[in-house]
Structure formats: C-alpha cells, structure tokens
Protein backbone atom coordinates (compact mmCIF):
# COMPACT_ATOMS: atom_id res chain seq x y z
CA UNK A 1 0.00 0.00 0.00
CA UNK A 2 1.05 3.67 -0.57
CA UNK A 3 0.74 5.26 2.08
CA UNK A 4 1.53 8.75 0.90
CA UNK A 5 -1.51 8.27 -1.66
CA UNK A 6 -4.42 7.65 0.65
CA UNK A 7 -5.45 11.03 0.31
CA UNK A 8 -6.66 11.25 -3.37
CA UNK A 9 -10.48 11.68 -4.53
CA UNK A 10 -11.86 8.72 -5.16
CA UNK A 11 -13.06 10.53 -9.08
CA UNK A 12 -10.74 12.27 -11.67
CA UNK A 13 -10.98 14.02 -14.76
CA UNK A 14 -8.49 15.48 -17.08
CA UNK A 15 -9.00 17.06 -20.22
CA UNK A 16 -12.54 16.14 -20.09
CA UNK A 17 -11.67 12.26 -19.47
CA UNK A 18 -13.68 10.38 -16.47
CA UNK A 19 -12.31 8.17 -14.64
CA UNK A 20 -11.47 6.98 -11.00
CA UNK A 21 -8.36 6.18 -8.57
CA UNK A 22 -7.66 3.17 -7.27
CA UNK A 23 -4.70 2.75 -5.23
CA UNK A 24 -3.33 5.78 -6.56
CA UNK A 25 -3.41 5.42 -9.81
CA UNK A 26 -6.08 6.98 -12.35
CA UNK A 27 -8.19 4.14 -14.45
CA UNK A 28 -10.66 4.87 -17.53
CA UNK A 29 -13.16 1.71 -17.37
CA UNK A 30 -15.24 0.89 -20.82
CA UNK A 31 -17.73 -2.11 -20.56
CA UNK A 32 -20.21 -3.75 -18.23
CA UNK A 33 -18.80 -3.24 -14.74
CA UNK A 34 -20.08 -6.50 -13.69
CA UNK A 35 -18.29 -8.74 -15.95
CA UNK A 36 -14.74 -10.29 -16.00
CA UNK A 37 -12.37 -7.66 -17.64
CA UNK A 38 -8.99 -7.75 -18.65
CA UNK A 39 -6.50 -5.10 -17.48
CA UNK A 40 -5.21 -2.62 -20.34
CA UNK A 41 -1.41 -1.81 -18.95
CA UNK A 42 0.56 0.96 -21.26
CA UNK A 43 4.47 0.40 -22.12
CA UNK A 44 5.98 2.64 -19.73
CA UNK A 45 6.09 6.46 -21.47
CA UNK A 46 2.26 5.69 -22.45
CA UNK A 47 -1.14 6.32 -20.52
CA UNK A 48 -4.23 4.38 -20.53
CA UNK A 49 -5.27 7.05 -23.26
CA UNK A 50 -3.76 4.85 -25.77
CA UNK A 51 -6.56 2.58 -25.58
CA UNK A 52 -9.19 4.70 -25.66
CA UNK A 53 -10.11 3.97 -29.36
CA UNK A 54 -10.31 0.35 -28.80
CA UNK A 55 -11.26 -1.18 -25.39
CA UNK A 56 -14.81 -1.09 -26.24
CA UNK A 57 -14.01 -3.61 -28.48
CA UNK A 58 -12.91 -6.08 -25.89
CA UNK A 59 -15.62 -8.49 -24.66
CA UNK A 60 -16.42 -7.48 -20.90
CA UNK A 61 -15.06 -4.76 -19.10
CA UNK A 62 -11.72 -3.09 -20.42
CA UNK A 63 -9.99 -1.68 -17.85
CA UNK A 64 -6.63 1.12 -18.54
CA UNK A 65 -4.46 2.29 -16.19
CA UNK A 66 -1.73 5.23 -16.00
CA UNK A 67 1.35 4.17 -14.10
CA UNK A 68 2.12 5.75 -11.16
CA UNK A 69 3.80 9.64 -12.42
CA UNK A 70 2.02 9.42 -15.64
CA UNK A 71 -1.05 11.44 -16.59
CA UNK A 72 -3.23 11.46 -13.91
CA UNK A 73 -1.87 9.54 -11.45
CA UNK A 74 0.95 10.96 -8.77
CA UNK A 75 4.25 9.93 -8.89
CA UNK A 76 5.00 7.68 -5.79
CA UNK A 77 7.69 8.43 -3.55
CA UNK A 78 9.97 5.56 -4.84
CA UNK A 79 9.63 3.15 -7.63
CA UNK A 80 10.15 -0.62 -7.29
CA UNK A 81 8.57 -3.79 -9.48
CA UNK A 82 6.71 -4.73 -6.08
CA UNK A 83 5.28 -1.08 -6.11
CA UNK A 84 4.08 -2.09 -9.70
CA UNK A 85 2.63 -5.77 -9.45
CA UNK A 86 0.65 -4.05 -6.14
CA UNK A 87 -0.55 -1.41 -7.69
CA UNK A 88 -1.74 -3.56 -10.91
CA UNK A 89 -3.32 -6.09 -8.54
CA UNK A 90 -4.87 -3.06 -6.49
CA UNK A 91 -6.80 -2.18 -10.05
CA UNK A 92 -7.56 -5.55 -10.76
CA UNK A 93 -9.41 -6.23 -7.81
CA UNK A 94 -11.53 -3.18 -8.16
C-alpha cells in the first residue's frame, strides 16, 4: 500500500476524461462493470489514453491504467517492481 496516496479523490478528470483512482493510480473503465475484464497496462512512457479507441471492443469490461507519475496519477515516492505488481493487482481487484 502507498501510504503517501491515501489522500486522493476517489473521481478524476483530465481534459474532459472520467475516470477513478484506485490505489493511486487513475483508471478509464469501458464495458459492463459486472463482468470479468482484462486489465489494459501501457508500455511505460504511455497512458491508458492509448486505448481509448479500442477497449470497447474487448468483450467485458476493459480496464486502462496510468502508471504511477504518468497522466493522472501521482508519482510515488519511490519506484520498485513490487510497487508495480501491487498497484496492478490493487486495479484488478476493483
């Protein structure tokens, strides 16, 4: 858990793009939120923005994150792998 991100609203929008926080990072969701989903992770440099013109085409719920500094979400105080895998598995099991 990161601590130091605890304190962010639960909603966020940037440049007119919805989308929530979840363990501090910032996720777009497409698709019913019911369903099993599959978790849209950029290349590192990228935001979930780059799959804005095609997760509705995934069956489910899409799901697309921006990593921790990127975008929307804050940069954490350090970055390790752990950090990462947490953070992913904090998104997935929202």
């Amino acid at each position: 858990m990161h601590a130091t991100r605890q304190s962010l609203p639960d909603r966020c929008s940037v440049d007119g793009v919805d989308g929530r926080i979840v363990d501090g990072v910032a996720v777009q969701e497409w698709g019913d939120p019911a369903a099993p989903g599959i978790l849209l992770w950029p290349g590192l440099g990228s935001t979930g923005d780059y799959y804005a013109g095609v997760a509705d085409r995934f069956p489910g719920r899409a799901v697309a994150a921006d990593h921790p500094g990127f975008r929307r979400s804050p940069a954490p105080e350090t970055y390790t792998y752990e950090g990462l895998v947490d953070t992913a598995a904090a998104v997935l099991g929202a």
